[in-house]
Protein backbone atom coordinates (compact mmCIF):
# COMPACT_ATOMS: atom_id res chain seq x y z
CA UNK A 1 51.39 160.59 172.65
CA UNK A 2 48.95 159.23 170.09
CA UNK A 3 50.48 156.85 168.30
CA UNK A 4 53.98 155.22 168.54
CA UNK A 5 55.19 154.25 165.17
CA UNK A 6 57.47 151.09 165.00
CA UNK A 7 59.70 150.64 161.65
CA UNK A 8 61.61 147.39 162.07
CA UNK A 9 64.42 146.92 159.88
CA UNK A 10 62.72 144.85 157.23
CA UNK A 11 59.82 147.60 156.84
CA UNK A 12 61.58 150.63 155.09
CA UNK A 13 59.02 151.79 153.16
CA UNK A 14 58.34 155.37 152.99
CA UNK A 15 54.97 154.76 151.33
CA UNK A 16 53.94 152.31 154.12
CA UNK A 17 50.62 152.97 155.09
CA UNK A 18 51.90 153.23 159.26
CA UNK A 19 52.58 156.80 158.08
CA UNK A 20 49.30 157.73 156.99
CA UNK A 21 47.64 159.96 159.02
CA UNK A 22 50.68 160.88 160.93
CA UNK A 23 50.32 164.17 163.25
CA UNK A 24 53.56 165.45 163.91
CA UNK A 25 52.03 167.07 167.22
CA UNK A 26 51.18 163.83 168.79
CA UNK A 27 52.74 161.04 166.94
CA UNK A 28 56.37 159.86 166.97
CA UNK A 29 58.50 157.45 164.84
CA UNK A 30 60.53 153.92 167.05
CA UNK A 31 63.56 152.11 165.40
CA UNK A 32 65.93 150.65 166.92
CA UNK A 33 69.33 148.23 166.55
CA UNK A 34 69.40 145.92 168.92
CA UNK A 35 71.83 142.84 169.05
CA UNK A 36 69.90 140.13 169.33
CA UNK A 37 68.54 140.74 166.01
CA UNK A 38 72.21 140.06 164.75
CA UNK A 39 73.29 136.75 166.88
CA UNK A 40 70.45 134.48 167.50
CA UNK A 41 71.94 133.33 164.37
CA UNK A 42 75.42 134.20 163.87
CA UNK A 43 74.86 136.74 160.93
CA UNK A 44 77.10 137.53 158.08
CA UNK A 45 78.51 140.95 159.14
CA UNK A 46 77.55 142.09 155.56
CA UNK A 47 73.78 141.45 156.59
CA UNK A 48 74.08 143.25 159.80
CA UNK A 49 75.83 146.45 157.60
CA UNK A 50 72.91 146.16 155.27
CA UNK A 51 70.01 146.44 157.68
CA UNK A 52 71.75 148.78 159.71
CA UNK A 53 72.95 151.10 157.28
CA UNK A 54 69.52 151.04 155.33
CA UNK A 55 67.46 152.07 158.60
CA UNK A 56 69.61 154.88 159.64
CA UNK A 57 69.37 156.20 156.00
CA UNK A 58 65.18 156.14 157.02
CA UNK A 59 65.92 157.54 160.38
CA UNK A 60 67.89 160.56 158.47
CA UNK A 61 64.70 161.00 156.27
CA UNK A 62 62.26 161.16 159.09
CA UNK A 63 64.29 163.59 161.13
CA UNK A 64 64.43 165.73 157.89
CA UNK A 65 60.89 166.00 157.63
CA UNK A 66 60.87 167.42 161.14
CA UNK A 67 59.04 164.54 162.65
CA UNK A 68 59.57 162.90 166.88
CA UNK A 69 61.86 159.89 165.93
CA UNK A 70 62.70 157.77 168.78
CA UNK A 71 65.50 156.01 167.51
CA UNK A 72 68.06 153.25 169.36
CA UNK A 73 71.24 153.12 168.31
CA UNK A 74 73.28 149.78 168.30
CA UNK A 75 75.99 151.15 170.88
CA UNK A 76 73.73 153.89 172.52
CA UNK A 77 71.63 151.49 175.16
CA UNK A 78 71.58 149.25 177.10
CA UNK A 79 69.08 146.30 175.57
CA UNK A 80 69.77 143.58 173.64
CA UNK A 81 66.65 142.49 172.52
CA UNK A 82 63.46 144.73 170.28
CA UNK A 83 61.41 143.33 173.07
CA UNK A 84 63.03 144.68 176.00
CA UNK A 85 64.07 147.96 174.04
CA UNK A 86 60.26 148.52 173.14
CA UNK A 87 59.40 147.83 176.20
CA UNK A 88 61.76 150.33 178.15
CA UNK A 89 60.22 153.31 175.76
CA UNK A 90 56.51 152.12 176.20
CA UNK A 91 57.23 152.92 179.89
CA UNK A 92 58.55 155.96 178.97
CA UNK A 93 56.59 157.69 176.39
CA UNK A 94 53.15 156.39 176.87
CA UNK A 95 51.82 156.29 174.17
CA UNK A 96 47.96 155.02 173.22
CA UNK A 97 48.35 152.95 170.78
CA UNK A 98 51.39 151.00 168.53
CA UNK A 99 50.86 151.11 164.75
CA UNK A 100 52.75 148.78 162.70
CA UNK A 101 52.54 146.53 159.70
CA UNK A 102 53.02 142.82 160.10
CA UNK A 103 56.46 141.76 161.16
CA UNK A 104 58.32 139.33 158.38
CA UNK A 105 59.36 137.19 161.52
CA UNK A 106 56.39 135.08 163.67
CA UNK A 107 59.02 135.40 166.26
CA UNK A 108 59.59 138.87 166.47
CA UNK A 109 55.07 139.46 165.72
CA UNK A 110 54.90 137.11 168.94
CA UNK A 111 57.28 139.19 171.58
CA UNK A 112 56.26 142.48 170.24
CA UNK A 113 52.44 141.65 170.69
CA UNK A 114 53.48 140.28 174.15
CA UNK A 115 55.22 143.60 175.05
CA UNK A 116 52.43 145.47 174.14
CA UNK A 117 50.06 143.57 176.07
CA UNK A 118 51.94 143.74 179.14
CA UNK A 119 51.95 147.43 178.78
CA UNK A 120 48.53 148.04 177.94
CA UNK A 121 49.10 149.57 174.90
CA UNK A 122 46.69 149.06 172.05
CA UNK A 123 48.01 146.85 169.41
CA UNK A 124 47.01 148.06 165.79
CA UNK A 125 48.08 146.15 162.67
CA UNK A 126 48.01 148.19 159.13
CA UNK A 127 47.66 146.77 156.02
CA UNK A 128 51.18 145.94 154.52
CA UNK A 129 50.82 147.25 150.86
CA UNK A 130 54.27 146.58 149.93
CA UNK A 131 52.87 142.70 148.86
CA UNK A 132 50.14 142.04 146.28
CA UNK A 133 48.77 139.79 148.26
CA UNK A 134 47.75 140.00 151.97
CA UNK A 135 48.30 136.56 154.39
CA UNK A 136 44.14 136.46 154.31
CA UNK A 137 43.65 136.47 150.37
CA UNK A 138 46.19 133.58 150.02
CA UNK A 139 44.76 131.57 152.88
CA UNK A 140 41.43 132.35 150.98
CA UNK A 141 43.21 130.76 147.71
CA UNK A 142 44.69 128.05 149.95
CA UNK A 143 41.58 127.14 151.44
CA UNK A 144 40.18 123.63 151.02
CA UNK A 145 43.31 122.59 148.73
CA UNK A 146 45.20 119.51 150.31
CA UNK A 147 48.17 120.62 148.68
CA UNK A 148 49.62 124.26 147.80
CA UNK A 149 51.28 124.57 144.29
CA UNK A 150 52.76 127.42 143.45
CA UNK A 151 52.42 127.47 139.68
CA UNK A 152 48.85 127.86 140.45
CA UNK A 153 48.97 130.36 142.51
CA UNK A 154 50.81 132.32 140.23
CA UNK A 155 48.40 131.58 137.37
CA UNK A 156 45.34 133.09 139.95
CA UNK A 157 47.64 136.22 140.69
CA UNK A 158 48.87 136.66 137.12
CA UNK A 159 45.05 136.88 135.96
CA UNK A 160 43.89 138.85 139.57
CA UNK A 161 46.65 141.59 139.02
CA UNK A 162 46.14 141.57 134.63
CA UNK A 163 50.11 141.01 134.30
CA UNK A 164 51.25 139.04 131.28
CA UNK A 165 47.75 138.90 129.83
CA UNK A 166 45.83 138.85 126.93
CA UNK A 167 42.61 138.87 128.35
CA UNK A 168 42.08 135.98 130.19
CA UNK A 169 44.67 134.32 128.54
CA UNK A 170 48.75 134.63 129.07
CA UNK A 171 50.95 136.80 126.99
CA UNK A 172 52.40 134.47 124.35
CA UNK A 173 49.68 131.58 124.24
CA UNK A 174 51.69 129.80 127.91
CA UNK A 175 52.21 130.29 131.25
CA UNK A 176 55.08 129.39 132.50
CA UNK A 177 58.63 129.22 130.28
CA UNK A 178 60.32 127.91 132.50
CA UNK A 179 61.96 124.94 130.25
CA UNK A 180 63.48 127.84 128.00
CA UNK A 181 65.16 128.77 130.84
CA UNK A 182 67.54 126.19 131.56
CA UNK A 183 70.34 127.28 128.94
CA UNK A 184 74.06 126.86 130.30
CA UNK A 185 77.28 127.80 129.04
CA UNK A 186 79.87 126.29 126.58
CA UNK A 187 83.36 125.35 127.20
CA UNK A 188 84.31 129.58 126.99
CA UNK A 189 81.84 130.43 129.59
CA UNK A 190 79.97 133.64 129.73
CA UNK A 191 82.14 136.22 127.84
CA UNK A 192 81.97 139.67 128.56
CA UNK A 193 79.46 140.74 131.09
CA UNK A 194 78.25 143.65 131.84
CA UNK A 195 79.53 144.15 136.01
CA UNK A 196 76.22 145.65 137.88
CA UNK A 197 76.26 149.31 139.08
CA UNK A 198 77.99 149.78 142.31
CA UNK A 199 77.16 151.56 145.69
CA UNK A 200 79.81 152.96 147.23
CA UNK A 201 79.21 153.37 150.77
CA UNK A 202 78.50 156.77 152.06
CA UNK A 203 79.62 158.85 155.55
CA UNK A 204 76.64 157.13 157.35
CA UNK A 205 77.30 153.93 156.11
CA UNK A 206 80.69 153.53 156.57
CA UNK A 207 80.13 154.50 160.14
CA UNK A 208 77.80 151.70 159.88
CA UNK A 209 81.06 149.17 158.43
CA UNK A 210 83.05 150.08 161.08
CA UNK A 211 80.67 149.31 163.75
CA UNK A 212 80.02 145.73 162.60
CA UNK A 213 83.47 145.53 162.63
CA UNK A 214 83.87 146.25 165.74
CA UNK A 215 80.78 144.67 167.37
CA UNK A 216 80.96 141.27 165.71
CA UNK A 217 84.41 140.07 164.95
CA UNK A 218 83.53 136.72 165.49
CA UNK A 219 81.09 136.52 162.99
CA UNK A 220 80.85 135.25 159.47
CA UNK A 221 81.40 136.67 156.01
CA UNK A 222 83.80 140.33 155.42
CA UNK A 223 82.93 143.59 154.77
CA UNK A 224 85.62 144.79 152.02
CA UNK A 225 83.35 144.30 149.12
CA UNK A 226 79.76 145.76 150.73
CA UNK A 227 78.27 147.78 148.25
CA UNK A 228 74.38 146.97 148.05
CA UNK A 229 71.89 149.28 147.59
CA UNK A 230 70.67 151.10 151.61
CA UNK A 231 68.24 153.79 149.93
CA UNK A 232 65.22 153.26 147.50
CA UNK A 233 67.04 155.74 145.28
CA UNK A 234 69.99 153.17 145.43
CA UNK A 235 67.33 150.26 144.77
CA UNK A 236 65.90 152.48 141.76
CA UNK A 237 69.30 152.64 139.97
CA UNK A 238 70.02 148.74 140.73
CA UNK A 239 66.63 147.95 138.91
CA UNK A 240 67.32 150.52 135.72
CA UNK A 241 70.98 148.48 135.97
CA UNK A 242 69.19 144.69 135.41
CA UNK A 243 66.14 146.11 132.78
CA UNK A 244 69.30 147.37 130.43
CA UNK A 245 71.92 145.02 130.94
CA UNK A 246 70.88 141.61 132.24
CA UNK A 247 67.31 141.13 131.71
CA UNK A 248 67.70 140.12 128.01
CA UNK A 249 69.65 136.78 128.89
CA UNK A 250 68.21 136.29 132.53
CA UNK A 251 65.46 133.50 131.22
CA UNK A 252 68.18 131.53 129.47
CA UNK A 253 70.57 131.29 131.87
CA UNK A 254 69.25 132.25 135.37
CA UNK A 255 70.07 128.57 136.42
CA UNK A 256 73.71 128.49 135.09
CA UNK A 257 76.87 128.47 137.42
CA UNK A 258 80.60 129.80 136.69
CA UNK A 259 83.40 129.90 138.51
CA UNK A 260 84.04 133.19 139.39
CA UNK A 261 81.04 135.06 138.42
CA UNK A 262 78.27 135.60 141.27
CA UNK A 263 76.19 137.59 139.13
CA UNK A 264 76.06 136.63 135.65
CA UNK A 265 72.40 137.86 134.48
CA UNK A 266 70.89 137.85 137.64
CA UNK A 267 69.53 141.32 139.22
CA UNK A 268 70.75 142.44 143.07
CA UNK A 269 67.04 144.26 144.44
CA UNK A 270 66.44 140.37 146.22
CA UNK A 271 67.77 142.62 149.48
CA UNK A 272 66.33 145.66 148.34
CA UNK A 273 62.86 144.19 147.85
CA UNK A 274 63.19 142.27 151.26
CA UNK A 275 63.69 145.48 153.11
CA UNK A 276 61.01 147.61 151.58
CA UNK A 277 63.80 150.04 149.36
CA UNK A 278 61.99 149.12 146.12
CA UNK A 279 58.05 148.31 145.68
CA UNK A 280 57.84 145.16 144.07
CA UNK A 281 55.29 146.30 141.45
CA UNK A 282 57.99 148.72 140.10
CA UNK A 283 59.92 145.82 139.42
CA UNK A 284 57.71 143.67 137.77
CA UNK A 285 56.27 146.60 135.83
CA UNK A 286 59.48 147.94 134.18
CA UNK A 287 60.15 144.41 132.91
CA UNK A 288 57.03 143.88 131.65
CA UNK A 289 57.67 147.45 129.85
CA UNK A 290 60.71 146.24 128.33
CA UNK A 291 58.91 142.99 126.64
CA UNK A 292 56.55 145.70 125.55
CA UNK A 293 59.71 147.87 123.89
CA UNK A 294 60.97 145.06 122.33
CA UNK A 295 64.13 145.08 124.91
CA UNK A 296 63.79 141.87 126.33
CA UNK A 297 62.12 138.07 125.21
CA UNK A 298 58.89 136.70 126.69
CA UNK A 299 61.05 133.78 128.38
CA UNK A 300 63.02 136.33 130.22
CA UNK A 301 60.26 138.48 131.25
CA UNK A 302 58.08 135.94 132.36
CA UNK A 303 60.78 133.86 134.25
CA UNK A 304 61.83 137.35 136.78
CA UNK A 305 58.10 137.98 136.92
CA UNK A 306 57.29 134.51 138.24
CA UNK A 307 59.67 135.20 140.81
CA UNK A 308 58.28 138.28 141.99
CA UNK A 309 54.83 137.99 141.39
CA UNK A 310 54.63 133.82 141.91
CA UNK A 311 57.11 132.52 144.28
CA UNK A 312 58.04 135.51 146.22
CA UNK A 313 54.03 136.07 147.36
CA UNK A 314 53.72 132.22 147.62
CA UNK A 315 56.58 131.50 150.09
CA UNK A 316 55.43 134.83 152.54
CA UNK A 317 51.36 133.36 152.31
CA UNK A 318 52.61 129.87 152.96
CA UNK A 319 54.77 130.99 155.65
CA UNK A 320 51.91 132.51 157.49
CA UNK A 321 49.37 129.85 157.03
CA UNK A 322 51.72 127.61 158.17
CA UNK A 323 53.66 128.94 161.43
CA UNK A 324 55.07 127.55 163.84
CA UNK A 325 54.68 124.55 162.96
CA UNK A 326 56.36 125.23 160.29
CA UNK A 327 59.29 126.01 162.02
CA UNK A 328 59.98 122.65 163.64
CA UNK A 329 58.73 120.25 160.22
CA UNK A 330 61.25 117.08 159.43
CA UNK A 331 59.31 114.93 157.06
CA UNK A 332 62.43 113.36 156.08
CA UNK A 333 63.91 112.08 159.77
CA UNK A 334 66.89 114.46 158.94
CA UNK A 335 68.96 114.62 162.01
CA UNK A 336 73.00 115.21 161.28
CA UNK A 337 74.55 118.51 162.14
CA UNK A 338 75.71 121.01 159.34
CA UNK A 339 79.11 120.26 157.74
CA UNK A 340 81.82 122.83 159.60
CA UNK A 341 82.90 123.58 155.95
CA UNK A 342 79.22 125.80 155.69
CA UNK A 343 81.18 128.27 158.03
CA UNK A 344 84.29 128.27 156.34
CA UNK A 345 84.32 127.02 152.55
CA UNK A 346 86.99 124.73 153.36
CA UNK A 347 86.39 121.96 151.50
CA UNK A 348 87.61 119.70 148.58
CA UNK A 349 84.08 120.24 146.74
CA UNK A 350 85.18 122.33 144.42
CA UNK A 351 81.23 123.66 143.66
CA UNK A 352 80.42 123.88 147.30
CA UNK A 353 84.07 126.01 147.70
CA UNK A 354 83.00 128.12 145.18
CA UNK A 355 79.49 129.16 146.37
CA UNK A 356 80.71 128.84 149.83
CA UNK A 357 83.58 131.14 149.43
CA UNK A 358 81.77 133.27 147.55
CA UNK A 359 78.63 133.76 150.27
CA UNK A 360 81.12 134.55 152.83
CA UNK A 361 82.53 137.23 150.93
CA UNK A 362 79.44 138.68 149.48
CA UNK A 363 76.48 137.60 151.36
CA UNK A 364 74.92 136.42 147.83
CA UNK A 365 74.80 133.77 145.87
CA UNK A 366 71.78 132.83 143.18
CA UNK A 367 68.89 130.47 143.42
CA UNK A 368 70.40 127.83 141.74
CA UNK A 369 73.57 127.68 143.98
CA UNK A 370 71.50 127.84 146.95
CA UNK A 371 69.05 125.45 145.97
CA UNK A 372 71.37 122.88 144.06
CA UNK A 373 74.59 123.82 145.72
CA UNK A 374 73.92 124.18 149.64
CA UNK A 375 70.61 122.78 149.45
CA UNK A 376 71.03 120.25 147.40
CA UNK A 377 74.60 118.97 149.43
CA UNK A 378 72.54 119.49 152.92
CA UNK A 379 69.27 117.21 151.83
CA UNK A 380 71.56 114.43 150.31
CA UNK A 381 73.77 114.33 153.71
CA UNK A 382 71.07 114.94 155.63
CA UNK A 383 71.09 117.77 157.87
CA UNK A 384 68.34 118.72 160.43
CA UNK A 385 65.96 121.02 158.76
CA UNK A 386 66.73 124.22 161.65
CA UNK A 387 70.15 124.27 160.86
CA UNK A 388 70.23 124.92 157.62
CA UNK A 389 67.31 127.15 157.93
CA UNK A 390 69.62 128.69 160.38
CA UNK A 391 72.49 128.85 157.68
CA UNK A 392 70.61 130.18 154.97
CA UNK A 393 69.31 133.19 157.61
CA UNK A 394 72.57 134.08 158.79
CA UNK A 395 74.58 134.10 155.74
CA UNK A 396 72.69 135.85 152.86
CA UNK A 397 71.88 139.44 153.11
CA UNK A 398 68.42 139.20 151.73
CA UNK A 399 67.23 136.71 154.57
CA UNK A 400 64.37 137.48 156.05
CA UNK A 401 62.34 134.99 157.55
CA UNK A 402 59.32 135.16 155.94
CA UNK A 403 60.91 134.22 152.50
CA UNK A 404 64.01 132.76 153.37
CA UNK A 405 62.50 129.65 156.15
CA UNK A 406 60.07 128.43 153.47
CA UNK A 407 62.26 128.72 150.74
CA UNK A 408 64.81 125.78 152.37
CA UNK A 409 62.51 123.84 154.66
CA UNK A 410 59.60 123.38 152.12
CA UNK A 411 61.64 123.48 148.96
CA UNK A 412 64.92 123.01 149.11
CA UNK A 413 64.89 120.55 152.19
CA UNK A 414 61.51 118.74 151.76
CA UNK A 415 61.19 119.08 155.35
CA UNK A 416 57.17 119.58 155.36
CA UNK A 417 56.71 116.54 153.15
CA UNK A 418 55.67 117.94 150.11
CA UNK A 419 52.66 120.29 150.84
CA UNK A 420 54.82 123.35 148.83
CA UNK A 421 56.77 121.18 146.30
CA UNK A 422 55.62 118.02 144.83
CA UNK A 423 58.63 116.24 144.68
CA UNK A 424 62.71 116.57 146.69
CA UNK A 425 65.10 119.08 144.08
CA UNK A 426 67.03 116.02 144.94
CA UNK A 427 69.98 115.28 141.85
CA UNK A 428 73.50 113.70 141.00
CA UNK A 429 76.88 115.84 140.66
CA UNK A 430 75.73 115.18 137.01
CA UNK A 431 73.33 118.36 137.74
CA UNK A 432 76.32 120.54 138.57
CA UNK A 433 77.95 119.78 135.93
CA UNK A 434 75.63 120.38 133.40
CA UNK A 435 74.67 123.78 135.20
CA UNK A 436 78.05 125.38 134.90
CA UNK A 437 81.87 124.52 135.31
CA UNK A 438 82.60 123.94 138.49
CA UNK A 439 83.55 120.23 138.19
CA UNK A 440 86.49 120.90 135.77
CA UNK A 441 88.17 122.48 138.93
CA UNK A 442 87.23 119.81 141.06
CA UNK A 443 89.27 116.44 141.91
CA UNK A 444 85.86 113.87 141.78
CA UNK A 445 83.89 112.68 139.17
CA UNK A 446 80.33 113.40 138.69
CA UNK A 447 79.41 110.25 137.06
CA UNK A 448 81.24 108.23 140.02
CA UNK A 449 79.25 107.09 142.67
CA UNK A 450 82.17 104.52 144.33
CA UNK A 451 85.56 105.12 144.86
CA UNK A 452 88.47 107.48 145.52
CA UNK A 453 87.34 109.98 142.99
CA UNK A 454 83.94 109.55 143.40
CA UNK A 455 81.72 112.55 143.71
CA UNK A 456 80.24 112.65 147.02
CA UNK A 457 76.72 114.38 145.67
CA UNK A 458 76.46 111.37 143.13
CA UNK A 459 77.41 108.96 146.17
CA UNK A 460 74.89 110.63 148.88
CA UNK A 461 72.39 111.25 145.84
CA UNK A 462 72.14 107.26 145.02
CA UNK A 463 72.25 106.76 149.09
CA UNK A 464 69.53 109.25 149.58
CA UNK A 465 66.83 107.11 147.06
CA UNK A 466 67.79 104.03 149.11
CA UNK A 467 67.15 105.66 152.24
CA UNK A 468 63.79 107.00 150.89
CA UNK A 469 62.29 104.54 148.50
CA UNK A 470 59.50 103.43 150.71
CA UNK A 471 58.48 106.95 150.80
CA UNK A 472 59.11 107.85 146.78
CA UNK A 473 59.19 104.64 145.05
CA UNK A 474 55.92 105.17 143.86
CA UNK A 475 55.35 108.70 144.09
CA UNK A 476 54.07 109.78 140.33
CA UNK A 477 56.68 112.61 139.73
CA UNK A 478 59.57 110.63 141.15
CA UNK A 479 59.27 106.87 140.21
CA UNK A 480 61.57 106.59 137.29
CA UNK A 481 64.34 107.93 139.30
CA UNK A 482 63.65 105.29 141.91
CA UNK A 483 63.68 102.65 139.16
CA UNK A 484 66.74 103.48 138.22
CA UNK A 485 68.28 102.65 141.85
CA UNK A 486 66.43 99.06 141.60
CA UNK A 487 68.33 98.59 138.63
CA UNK A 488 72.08 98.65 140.46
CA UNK A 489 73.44 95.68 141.90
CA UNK A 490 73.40 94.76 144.77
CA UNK A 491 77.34 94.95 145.44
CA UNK A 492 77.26 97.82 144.43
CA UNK A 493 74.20 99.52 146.76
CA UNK A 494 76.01 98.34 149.42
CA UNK A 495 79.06 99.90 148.12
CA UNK A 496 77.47 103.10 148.05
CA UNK A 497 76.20 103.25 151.63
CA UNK A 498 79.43 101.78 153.04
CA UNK A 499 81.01 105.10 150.88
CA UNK A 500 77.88 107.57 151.79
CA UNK A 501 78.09 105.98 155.82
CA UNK A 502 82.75 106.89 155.85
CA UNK A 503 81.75 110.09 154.01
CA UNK A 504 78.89 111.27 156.41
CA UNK A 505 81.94 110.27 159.58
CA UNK A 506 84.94 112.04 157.56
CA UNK A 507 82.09 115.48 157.72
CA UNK A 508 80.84 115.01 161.58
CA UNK A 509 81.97 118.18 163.43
């Protein structure tokens, strides 16, 4: 054999450039399922379905085209980890060389290299074109700069890749419209929303349902309402679904929160972009097209490109500039163990039962529940940086690491003390509020701090600037909330961390 091809499950392109120059004579495809890649974190069984489902949808494809595919299913051998699986095949098929692109896990990039070292198999490492930007042009744009700021990132790829421009200049005379998108709800909530196209699961991926069910009980989250997209065709049709129905409102109220409504105006390719179903330039192109028809506002346009195009390239080049160290930052001294109520949504919160409840029995929730929801709970009580980063890759089906371990230990937790974000997404119940109705459900008060009905984000949120002002007291983008705790008595601080101190007990596993 000439080349072993390995397709891992977050790498199902069938553009990707491992297939070019493939030679059906001497070259062979390797996939395979392998447990570990579900339980060293506990995944939501919906995640496992996903991947699982999506790759043998690939493997079907490549057998089609009448090519060698070497492929390990879940319950048809006997290794548990890619590692050891790759391993057992390199002794077997001997092949000269592996050809991959890069893994989306430094973990899983480090035992695979390892593997093929011990085997004396040549490593080779094709270009992943699936991202606009490669790990060596952003450490080229991050190089020399103390400090790595996403908005200007995104202003460098915006005028590098000519989307949103006039010229040199952005579409619309700004760059970012980001404060037009902050629009929330009155008292009658949403209305009538369009409900996103469904994917009823096929033969091969109900096979795929049943063996999750059957492998990992034990596991979080349920399977009765799995319907993401496992094929690019799927991932087409889920795009085409947003552009018509949501896009137009997405800007204005991609941060707002209502009971009972996961989606709102929010697309569902997050998974299908993750796993390489749908080219990320498709995306951002089709929107842009619809600003062009007329079909949808600048502010909503920009705002979905800026994730794409900004933050989603940002978080995968800082992730590989900055691992492993990465990994293991805790700027903060955050040391208390995850609230049991993460597993379970059993809680009096009413927001955090909400988005809780509603993770375990979708595998989704949007950026603004993660980030000011779970996040935002987990910094204020605060929880060691790994297991929350653990959390947040077990539990949502479009976690992979690459995107998902920046995401919540540079933004959301602070944990690398500030070299992604310049300042903690650190707020009062008053935020939740604003963002949505979840506090009319809910037995505390958001504007209570102390007492039987107090909220416990507003009481952690004041106990958090007292536990930090040496560090943010005089930080430029965060002194005026700091001001505002020198302003409370002093009763009444100490009031607060006697409440924050029996709260943080009452939640110790």
């Amino acid at each position: 054999m000439r080349n072993l091809i390995v397709v891992l499950g977050d790498q199902l392109d069938r553009h990707s450039t491992v297939f070019e120059g493939f030679e059906p004579a001497q070259d062979a495809v390797w996939m395979a399922e392998v447990a570990q890649e579900s339980s060293h974190v506990p995944s939501h069984k919906a995640r496992i379905a996903l991947f699982l489902a999506a790759m043998r949808h690939l493997r079907d494809e490549i057998a089609a085209r009448g090519w060698t595919i070497h492929y390990r299913a879940l319950d048809a051998h006997p290794e548990t980890t890619l590692a050891d699986a790759l391993a057992a095949d390199l002794g077997r098929l001997r092949p000269r060389r592996l050809v991959l692109v890069k893994p989306g896990d430094w973990r899983v990039e480090q035992d695979l290299q390892r593997t093929a070292a011990n085997a004396g198999v040549e490593w080779t490492e094709r270009e992943d074109r699936h991202f606009y930007a490669s790990p060596a042009d952003f450490a080229a744009w991050a190089h020399g700069r103390r400090e790595l700021r996403m908005e200007f990132f995104y202003r460098w790829m915006r005028q590098r890749e000519g989307v949103l421009m006039a010229g040199r200049e952005p579409a619309g005379g700004q760059w970012n419209y980001d404060a037009d998108n902050r629009g929330t709800f009155d008292r009658r909530g949403p209305g009538g929303l369009p409900a996103p196209v469904r994917f009823a699961p096929d033969a091969t991926t109900r096979e795929v349902l049943d063996l999750v069910a059957r492998r990992f009980p034990g596991h979080p989250g349920a399977l009765e309402a799995f319907d993401w997209p496992v094929t690019p065709a799927d991932a087409a049709a889920a795009l085409d679904d947003f552009i018509r129905h949501r896009l137009p409102r997405f800007g204005t109220y991609q941060d707002a929160m209502w009971t009972g409504q996961p989606w709102l105006y929010h697309a569902r390719i997050a998974a299908a972009l993750n796993l390489k179903l749908l080219d990320p330039r498709r995306a951002v192109d089709a929107a842009v097209q619809a600003w062009r028809d007329g079909h949808a506002p600048l502010n909503a346009v920009e705002g979905f490109v800026r994730q794409i195009l900004g933050w989603r390239e940002f978080v995968r080049g800082v992730y590989w500039l900055r691992m492993p160290g990465f990994a293991v930052a805790n700027a903060l001294g955050a040391e208390r163990p995850l609230p049991a109520f993460y597993w379970t949504g059993d809680t009096d919160m009413n927001c955090l039962r909400e988005v809780v409840g509603q993770t375990l029995a979708l595998g989704y929730a949007h950026h603004i529940q993660r980030l000011m929801v779970t996040g935002l709970f987990a910094l204020l009580f605060g929880v060691r940086p790994l297991e929350i980063h653990a959390w947040y890759l077990a539990i949502y089906v479009d976690a992979v690491e690459w995107v998902e371990l920046p995401n919540v230990l540079g933004m959301s937790q602070y944990a690398d003390g500030g070299h992604m974000v310049s300042k903690p997404y650190c707020a009062s119940g008053k935020y939740i509020q604003r963002m949505g109705n979840y506090c009319s459900g809910c037995r505390y008060r958001p504007e209570r701090a102390v007492g039987a009905d107090a909220c416990p984000f507003t009481t952690l949120y004041w106990d958090f600037l007292d536990r930090h002002r040496a560090r943010f007291a005089k930080h430029p983008r965060t002194a005026l909330q700091w001001k505002n705790l020198e302003r409370l008595p002093a009763v009444d601080l100490q009031a607060i961390r006697d409440q924050a101190a029996a709260l943080r007990a009452k939640l110790a596993p």
